[in-house]
C-alpha atoms as a PDB file:
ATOM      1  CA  UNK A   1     -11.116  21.167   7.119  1.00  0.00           C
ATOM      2  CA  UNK A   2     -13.448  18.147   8.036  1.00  0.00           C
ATOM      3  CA  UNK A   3     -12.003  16.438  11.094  1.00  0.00           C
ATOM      4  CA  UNK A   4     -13.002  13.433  13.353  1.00  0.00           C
ATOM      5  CA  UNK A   5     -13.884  12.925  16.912  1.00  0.00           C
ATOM      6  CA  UNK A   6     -10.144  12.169  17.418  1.00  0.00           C
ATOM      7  CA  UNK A   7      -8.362  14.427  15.661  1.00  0.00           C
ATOM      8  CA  UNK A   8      -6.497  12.122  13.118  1.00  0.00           C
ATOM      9  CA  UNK A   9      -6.684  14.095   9.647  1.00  0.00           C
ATOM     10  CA  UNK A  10      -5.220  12.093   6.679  1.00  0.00           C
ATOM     11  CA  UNK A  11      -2.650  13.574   4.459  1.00  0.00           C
ATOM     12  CA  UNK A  12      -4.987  14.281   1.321  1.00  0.00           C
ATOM     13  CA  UNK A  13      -8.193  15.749   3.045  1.00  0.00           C
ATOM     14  CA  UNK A  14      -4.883  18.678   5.082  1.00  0.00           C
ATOM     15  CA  UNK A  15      -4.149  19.017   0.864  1.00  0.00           C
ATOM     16  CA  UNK A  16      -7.452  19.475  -0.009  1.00  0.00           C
ATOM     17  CA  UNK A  17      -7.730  22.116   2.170  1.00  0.00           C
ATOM     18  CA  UNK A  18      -3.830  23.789   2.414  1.00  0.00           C
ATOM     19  CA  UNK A  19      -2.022  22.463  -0.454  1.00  0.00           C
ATOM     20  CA  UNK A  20      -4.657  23.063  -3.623  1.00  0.00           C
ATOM     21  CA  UNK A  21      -2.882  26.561  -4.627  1.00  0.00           C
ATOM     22  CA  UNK A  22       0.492  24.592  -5.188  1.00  0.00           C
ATOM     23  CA  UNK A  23      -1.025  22.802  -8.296  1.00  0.00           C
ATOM     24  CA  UNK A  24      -3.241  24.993  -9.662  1.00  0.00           C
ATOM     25  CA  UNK A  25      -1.652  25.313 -13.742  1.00  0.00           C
ATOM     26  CA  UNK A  26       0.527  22.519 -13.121  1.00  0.00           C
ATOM     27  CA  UNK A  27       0.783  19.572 -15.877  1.00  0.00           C
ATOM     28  CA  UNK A  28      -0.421  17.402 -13.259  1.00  0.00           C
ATOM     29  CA  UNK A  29       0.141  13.425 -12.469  1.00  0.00           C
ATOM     30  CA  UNK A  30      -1.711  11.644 -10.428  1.00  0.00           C
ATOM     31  CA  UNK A  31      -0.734   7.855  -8.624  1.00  0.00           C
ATOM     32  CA  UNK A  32      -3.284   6.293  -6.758  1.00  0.00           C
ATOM     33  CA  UNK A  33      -6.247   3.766  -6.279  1.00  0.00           C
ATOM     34  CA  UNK A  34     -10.024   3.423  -5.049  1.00  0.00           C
ATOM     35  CA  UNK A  35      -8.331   3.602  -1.308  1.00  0.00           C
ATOM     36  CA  UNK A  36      -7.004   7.239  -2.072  1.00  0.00           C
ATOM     37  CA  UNK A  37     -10.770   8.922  -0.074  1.00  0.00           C
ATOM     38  CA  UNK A  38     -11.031  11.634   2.023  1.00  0.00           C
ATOM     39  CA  UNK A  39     -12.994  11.852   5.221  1.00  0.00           C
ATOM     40  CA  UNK A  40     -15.967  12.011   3.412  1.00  0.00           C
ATOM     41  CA  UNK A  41     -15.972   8.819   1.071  1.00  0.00           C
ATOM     42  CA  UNK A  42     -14.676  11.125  -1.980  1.00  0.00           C
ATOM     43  CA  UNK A  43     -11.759   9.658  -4.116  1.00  0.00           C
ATOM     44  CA  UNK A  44      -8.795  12.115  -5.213  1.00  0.00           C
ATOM     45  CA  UNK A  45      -9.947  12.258  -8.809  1.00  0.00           C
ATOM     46  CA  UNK A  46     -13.402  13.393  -7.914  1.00  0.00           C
ATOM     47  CA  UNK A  47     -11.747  15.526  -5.592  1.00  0.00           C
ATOM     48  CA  UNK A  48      -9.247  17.263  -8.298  1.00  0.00           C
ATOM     49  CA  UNK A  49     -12.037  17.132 -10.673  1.00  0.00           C
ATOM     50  CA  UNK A  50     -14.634  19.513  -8.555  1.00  0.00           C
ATOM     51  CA  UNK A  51     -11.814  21.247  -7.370  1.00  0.00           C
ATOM     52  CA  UNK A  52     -11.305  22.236 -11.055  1.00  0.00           C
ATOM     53  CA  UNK A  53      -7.861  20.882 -11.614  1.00  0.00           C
ATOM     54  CA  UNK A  54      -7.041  19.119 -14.370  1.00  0.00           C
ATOM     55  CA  UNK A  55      -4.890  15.886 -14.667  1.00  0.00           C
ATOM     56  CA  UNK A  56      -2.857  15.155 -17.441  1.00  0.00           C
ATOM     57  CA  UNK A  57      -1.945  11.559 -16.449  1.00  0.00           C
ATOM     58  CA  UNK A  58      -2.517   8.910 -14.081  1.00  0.00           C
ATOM     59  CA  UNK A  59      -0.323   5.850 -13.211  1.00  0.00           C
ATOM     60  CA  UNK A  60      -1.913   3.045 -12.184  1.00  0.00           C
ATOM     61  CA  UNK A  61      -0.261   0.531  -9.574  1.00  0.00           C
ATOM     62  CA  UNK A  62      -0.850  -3.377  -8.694  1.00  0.00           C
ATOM     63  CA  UNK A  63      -4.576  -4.070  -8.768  1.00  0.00           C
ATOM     64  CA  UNK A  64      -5.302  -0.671 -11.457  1.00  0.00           C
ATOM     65  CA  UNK A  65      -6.461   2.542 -10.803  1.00  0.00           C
ATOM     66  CA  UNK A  66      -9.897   0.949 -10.272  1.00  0.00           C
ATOM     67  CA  UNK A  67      -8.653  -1.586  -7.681  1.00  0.00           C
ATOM     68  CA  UNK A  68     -10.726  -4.506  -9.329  1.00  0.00           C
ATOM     69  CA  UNK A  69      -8.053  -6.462 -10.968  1.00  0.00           C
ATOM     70  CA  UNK A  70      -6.469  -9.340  -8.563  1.00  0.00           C
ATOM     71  CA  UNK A  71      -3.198 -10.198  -7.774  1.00  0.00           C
ATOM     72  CA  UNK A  72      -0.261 -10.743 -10.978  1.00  0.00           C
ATOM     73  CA  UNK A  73      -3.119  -9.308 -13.157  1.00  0.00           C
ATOM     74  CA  UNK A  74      -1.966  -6.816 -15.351  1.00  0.00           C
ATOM     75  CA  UNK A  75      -3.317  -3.390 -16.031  1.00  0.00           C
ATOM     76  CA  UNK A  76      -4.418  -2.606 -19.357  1.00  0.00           C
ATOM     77  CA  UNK A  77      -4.689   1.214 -20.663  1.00  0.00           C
ATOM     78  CA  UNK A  78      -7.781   2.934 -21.284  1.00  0.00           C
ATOM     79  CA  UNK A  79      -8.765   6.614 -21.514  1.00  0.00           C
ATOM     80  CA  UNK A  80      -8.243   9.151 -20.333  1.00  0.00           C
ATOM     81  CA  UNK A  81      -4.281   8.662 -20.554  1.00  0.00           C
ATOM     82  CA  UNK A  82      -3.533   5.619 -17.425  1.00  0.00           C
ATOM     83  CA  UNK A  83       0.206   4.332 -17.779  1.00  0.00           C
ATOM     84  CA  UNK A  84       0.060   0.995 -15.520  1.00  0.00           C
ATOM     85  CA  UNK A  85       2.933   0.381 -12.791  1.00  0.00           C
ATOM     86  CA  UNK A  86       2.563  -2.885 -12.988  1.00  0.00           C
ATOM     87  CA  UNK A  87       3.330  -5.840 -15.571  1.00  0.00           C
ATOM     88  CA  UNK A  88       5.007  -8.709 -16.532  1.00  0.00           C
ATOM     89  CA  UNK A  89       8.374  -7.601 -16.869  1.00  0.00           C
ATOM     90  CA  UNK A  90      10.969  -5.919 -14.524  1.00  0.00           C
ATOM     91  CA  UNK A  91      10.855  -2.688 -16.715  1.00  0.00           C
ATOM     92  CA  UNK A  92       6.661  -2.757 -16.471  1.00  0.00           C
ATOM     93  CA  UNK A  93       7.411  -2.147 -13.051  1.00  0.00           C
ATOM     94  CA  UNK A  94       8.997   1.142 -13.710  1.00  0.00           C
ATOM     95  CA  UNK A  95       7.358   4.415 -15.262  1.00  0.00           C
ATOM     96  CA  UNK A  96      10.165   5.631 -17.850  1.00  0.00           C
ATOM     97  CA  UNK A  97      11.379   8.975 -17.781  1.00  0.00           C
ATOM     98  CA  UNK A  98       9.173  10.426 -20.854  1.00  0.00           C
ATOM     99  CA  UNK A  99       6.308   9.650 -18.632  1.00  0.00           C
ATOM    100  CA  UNK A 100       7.208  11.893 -15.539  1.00  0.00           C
ATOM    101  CA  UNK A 101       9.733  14.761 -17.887  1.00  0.00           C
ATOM    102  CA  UNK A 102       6.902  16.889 -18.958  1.00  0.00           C
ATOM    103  CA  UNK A 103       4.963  16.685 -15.759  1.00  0.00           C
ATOM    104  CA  UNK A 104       5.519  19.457 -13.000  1.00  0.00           C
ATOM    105  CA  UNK A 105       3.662  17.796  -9.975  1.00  0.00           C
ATOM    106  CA  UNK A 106       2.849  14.231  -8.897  1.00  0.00           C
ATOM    107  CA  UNK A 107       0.118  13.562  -6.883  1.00  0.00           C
ATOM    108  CA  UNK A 108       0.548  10.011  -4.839  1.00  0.00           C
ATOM    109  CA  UNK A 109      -1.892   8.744  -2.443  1.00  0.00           C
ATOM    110  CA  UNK A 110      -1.704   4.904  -1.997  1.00  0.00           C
ATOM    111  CA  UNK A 111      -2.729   3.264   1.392  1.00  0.00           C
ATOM    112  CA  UNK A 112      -0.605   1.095   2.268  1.00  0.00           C
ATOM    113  CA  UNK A 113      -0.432  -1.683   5.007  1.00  0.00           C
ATOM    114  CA  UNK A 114       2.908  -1.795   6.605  1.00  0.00           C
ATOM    115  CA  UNK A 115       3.856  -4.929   5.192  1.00  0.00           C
ATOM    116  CA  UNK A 116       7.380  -5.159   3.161  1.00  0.00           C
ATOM    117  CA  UNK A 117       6.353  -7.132   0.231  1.00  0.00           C
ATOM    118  CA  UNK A 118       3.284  -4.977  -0.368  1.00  0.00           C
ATOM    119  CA  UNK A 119       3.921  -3.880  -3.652  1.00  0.00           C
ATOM    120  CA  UNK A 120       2.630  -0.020  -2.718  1.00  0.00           C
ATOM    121  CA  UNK A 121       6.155   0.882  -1.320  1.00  0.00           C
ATOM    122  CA  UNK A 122       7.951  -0.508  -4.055  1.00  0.00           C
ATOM    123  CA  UNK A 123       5.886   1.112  -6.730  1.00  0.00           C
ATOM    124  CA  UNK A 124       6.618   4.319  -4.659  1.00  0.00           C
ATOM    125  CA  UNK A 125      10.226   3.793  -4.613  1.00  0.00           C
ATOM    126  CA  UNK A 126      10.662   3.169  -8.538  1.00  0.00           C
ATOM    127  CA  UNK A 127       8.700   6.095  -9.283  1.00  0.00           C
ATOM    128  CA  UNK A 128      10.704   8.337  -6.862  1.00  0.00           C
ATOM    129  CA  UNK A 129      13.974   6.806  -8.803  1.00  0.00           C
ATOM    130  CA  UNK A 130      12.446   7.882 -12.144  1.00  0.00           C
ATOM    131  CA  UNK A 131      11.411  11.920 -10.814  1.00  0.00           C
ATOM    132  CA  UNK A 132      15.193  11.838  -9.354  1.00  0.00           C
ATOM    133  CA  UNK A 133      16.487  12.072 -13.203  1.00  0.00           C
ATOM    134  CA  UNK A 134      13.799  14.824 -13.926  1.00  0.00           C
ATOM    135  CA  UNK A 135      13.061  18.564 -12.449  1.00  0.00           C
ATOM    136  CA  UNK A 136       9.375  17.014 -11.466  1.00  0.00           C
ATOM    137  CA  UNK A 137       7.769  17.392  -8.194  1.00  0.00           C
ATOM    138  CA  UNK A 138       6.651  14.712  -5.987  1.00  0.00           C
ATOM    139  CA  UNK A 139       3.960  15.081  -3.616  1.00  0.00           C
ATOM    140  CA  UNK A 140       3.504  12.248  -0.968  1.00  0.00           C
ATOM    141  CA  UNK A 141      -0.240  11.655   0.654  1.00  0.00           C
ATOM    142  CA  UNK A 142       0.554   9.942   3.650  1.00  0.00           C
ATOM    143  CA  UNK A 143      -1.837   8.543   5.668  1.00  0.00           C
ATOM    144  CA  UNK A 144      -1.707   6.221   9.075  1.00  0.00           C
ATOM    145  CA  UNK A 145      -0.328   2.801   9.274  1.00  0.00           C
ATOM    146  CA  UNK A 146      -3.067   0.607  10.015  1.00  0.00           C
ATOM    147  CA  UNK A 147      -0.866  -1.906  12.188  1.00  0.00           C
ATOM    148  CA  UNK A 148       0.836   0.509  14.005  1.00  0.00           C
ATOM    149  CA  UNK A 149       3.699   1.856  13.780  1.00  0.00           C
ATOM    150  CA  UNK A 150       5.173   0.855  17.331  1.00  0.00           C
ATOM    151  CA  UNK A 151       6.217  -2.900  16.309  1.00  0.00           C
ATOM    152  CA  UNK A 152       8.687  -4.077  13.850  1.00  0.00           C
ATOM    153  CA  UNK A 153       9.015  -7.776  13.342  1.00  0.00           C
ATOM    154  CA  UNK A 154      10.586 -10.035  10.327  1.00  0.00           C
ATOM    155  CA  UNK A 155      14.184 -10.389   8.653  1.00  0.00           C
ATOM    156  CA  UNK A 156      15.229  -8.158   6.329  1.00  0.00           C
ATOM    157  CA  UNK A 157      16.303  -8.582   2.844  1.00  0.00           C
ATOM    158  CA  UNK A 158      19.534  -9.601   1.921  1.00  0.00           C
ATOM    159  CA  UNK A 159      21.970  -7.914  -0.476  1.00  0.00           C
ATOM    160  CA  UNK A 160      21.022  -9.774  -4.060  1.00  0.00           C
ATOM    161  CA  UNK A 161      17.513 -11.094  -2.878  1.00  0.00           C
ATOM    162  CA  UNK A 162      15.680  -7.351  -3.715  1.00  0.00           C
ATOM    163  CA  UNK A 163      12.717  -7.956  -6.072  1.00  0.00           C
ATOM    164  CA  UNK A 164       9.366  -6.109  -6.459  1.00  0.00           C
ATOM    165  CA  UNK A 165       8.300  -7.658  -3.386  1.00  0.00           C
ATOM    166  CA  UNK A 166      11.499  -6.714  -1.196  1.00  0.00           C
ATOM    167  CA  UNK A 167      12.488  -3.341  -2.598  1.00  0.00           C
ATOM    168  CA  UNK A 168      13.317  -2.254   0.546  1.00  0.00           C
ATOM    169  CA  UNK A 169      16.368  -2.847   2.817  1.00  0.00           C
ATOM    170  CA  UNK A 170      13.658  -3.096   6.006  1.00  0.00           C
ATOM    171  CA  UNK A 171      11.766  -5.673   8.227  1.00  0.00           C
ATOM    172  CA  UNK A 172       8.775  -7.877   7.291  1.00  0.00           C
ATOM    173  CA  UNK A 173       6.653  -5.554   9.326  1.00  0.00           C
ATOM    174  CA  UNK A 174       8.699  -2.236   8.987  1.00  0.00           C
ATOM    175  CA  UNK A 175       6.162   0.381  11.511  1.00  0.00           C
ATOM    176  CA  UNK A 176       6.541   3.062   8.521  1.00  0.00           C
ATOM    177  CA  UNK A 177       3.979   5.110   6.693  1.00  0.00           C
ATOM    178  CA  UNK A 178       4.173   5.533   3.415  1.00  0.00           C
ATOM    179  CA  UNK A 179       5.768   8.917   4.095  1.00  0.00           C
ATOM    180  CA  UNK A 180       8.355   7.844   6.587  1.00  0.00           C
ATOM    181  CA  UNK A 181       9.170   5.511   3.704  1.00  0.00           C
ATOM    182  CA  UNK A 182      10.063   8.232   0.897  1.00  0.00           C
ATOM    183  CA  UNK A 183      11.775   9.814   3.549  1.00  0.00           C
ATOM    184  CA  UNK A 184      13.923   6.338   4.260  1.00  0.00           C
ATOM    185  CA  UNK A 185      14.539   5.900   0.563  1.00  0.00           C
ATOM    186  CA  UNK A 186      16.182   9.767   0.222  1.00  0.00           C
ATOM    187  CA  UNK A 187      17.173   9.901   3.585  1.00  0.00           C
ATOM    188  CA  UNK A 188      19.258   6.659   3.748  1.00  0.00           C
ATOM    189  CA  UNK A 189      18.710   5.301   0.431  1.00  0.00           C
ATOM    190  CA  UNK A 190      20.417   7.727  -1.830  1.00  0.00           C
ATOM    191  CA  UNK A 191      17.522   8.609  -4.238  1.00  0.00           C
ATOM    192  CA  UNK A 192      17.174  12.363  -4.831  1.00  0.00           C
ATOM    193  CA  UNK A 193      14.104  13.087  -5.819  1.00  0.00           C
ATOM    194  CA  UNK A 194      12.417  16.638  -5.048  1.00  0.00           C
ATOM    195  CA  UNK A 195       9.839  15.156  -2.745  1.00  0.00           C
ATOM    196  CA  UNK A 196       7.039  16.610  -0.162  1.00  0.00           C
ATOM    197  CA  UNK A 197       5.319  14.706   2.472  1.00  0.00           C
ATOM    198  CA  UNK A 198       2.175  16.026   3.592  1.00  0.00           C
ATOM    199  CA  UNK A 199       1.689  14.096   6.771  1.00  0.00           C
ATOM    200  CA  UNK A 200      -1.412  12.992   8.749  1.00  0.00           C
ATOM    201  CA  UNK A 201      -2.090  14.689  11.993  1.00  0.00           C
ATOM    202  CA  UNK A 202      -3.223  13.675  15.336  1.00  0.00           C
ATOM    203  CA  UNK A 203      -2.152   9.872  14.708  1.00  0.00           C
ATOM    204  CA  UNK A 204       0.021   7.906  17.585  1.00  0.00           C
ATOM    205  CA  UNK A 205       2.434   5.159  16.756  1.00  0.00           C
ATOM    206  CA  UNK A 206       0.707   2.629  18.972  1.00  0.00           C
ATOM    207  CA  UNK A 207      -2.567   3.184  17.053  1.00  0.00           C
ATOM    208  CA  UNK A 208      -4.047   0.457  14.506  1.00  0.00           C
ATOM    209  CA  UNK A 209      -6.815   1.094  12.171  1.00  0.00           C
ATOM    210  CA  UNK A 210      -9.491   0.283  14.585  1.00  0.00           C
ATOM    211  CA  UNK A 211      -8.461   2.349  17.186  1.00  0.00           C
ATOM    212  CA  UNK A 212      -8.325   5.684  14.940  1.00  0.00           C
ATOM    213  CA  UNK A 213     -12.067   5.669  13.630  1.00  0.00           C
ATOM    214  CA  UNK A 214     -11.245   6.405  10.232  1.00  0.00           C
ATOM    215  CA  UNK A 215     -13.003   4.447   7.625  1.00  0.00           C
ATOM    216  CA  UNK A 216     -11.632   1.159   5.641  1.00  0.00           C
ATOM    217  CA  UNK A 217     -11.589   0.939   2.046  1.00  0.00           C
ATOM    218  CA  UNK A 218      -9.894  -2.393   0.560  1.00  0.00           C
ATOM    219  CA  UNK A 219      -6.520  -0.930  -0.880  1.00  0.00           C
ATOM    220  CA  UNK A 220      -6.727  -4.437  -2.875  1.00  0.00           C
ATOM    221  CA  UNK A 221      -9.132  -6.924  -3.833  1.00  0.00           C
ATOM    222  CA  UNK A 222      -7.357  -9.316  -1.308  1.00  0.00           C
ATOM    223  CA  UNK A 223      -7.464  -7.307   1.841  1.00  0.00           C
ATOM    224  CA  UNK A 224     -11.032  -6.695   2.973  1.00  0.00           C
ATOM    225  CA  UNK A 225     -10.649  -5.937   6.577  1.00  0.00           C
ATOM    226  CA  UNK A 226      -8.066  -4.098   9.313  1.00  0.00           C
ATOM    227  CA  UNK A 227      -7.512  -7.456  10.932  1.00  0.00           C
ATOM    228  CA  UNK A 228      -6.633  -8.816   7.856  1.00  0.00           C
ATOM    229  CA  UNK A 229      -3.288  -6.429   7.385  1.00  0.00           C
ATOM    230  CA  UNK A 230      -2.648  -7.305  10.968  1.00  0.00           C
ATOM    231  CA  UNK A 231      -2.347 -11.255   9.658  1.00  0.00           C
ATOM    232  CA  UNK A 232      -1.194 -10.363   6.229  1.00  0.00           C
ATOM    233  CA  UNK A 233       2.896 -10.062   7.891  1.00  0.00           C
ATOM    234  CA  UNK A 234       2.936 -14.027   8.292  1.00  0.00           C
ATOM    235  CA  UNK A 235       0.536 -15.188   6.654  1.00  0.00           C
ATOM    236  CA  UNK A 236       1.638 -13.688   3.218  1.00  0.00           C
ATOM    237  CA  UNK A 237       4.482 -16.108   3.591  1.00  0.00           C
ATOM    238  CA  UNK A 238       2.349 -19.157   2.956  1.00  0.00           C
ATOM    239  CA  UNK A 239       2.629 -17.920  -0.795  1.00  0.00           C
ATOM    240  CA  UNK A 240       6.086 -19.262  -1.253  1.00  0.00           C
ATOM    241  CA  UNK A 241       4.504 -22.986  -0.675  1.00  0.00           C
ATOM    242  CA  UNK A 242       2.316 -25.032  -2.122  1.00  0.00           C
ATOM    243  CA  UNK A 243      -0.263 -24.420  -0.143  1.00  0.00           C
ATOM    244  CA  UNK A 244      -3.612 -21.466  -0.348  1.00  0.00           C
ATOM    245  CA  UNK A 245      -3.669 -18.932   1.615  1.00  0.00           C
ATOM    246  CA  UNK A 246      -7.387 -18.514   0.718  1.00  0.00           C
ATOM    247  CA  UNK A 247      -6.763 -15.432  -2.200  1.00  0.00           C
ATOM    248  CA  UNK A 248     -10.584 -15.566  -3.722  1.00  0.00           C
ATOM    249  CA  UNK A 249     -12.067 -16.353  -0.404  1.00  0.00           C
ATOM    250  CA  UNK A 250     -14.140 -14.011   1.972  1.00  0.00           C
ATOM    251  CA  UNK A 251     -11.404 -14.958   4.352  1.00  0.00           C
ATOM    252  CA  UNK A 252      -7.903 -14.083   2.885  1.00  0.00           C
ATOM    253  CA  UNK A 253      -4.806 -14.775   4.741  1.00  0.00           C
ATOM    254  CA  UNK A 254      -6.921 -16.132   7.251  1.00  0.00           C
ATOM    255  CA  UNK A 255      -6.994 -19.809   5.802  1.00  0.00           C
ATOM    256  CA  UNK A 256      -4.703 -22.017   5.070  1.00  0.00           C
ATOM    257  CA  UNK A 257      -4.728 -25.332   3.189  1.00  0.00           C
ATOM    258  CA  UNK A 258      -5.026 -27.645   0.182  1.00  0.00           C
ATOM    259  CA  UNK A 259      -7.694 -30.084  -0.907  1.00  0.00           C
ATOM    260  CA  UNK A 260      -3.961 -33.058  -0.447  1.00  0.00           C
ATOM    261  CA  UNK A 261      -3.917 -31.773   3.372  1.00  0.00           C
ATOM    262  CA  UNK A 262      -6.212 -32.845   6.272  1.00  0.00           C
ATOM    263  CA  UNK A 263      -7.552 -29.995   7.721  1.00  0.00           C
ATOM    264  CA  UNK A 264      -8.479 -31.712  10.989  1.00  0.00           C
ATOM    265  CA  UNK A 265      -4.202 -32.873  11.573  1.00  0.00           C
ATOM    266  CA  UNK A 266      -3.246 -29.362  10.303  1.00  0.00           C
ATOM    267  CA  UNK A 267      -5.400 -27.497  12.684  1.00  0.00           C
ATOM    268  CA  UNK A 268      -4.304 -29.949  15.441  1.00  0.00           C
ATOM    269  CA  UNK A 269      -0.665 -29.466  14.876  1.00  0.00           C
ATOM    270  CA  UNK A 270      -0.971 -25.553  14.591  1.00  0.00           C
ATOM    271  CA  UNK A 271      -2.653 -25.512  17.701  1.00  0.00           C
ATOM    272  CA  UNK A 272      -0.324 -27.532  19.412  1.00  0.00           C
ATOM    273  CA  UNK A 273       2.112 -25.611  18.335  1.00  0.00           C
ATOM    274  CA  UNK A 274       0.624 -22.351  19.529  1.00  0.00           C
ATOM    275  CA  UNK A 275       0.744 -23.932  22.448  1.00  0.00           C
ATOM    276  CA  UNK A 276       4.303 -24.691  22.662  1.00  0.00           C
ATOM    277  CA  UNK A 277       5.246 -20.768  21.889  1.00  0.00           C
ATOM    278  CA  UNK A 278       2.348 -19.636  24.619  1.00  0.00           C
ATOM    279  CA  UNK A 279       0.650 -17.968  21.784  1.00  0.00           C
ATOM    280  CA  UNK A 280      -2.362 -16.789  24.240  1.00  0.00           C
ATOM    281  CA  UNK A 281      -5.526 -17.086  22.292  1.00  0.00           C
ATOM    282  CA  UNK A 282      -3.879 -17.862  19.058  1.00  0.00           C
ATOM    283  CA  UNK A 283      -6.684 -21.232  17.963  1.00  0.00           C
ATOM    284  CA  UNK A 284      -7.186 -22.968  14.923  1.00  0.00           C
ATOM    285  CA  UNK A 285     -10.118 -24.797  13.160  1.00  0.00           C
ATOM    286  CA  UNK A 286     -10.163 -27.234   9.958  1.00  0.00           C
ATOM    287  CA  UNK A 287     -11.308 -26.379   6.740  1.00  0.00           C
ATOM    288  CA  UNK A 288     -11.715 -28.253   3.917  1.00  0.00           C
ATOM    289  CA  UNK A 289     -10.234 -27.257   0.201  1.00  0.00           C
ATOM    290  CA  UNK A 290     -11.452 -28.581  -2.772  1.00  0.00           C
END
């Protein structure tokens, strides 16, 4: 097993070298994304592929299977078989039951950032509703939370107010993994799917993405960095205005603004009110939209 200097394995590089046997001569699925690397760089599909198992399907969640598509893009199918997670409609959302029936294993590896209205979790918990009505197998990935999992911070959604992007009866910034999330949803959520976790080792709650030495890979087109999944919790929120929140940028999340607003009296006011809440080395700077 390939390890780092401190010890924190991810969940698919322990399956790589424990789990393989499990899935060998299984009609296998596979759910995950360009983020879904080992140690080493390698994704899962080159992984299963020089491993010498075959995949009879993959699903394909927000962003594709490639990661290149941006946000409220849809995925299109291609070849080999891809059935896309994600769409226009509240049923897109949802792989049907035919789909999942006539597999034995599912394979799901998506990083995640810890954030409730990161579609990841949600696409996680639909699929887990759909294996509930079958006798398939789900097998979870998990992998660290890269802001920590010791702080949890936001409202959380109220009864009638679930959507794609609050699936999930938990904070803004929930401190789960991915895995500690499947086990929420059949744990204290009711869905009974035949689930396994395959947790990473060696991480600590109080440890962010920098602090753990493993590498980043963007788990969207929108979210280039670590720091930017630390902002992404607030900042995220300027979507439900009027306003950018720099998507298309080198600088997601991190600016905010619109070519109607003065950048100089908007980064004055913020600052100010940093101030006011003793936000210690919270500053702002203007920039111009056009």
């Amino acid at each position: 097993m390939i390890s780092l200097q401190n010890g924190i394995v991810p969940g698919l590089d322990r399956f790589m070298s424990e789990g393989l046997p499990s899935i060998r001569g299984a009609r296998l699925g596979v759910c995950c994304h360009p983020a879904a690397v080992d140690l080493q760089l390698r994704g899962l599909p080159e992984l299963l592929l020089s491993s010498g198992v075959t995949v009879s399907r993959y699903f394909a969640p927000e962003h594709g299977l490639d990661g290149q598509l941006q946000d409220m893009e849809l995925v299109t199918s291609t070849e080999p078989e891809v059935i896309s997670l994600y769409g226009s409609t509240e049923e897109s959302l949802r792989p049907v039951v035919s789909s999942i029936s006539d597999l034995d294993v599912i394979l799901f590896d998506l990083r995640d950032i810890g954030t409730r209205y990161y579609t990841f979790a949600a696409t996680m918990k639909y699929m887990l509703e759909t294996v509930s009505e079958t006798d398939t197998r789900m097998i979870i990935l998990d992998r660290p939370c890269p802001i920590g999992g010791d702080k949890v911070e936001g409202g959380i959604v109220q009864p009638g107010f679930d959507s794609f992007v609050g699936a999930l009866p938990v904070s803004v910034r929930h401190g789960m993994t991915l895995g500690e999330l499947a086990r929420f949803m059949t744990t204290e959520m009711g869905i009974s799917a035949d689930v396994e976790i395959i947790p990473c080792s060696g991480w600590q709650r109080n440890q962010r993405h920098e602090q753990t030495g493993l590498p980043w890979v963007l788990p969207s087109p929108n979210m280039p960095s670590p720091e930017t999944s630390l902002i992404y919790p607030g900042m995220c929120l300027v979507e439900g205005t009027t306003l950018s929140e720099g998507r298309g940028t080198t600088l997601p999340f991190h600016l905010v603004g619109a070519p109607y607003l003065s950048g100089q009296e908007f980064a004055d006011c913020a600052t100010g009110l940093a101030k006011d809440l003793d936000l210690k080395g919270v500053l702002f700077r203007p920039v111009t939209f056009v």
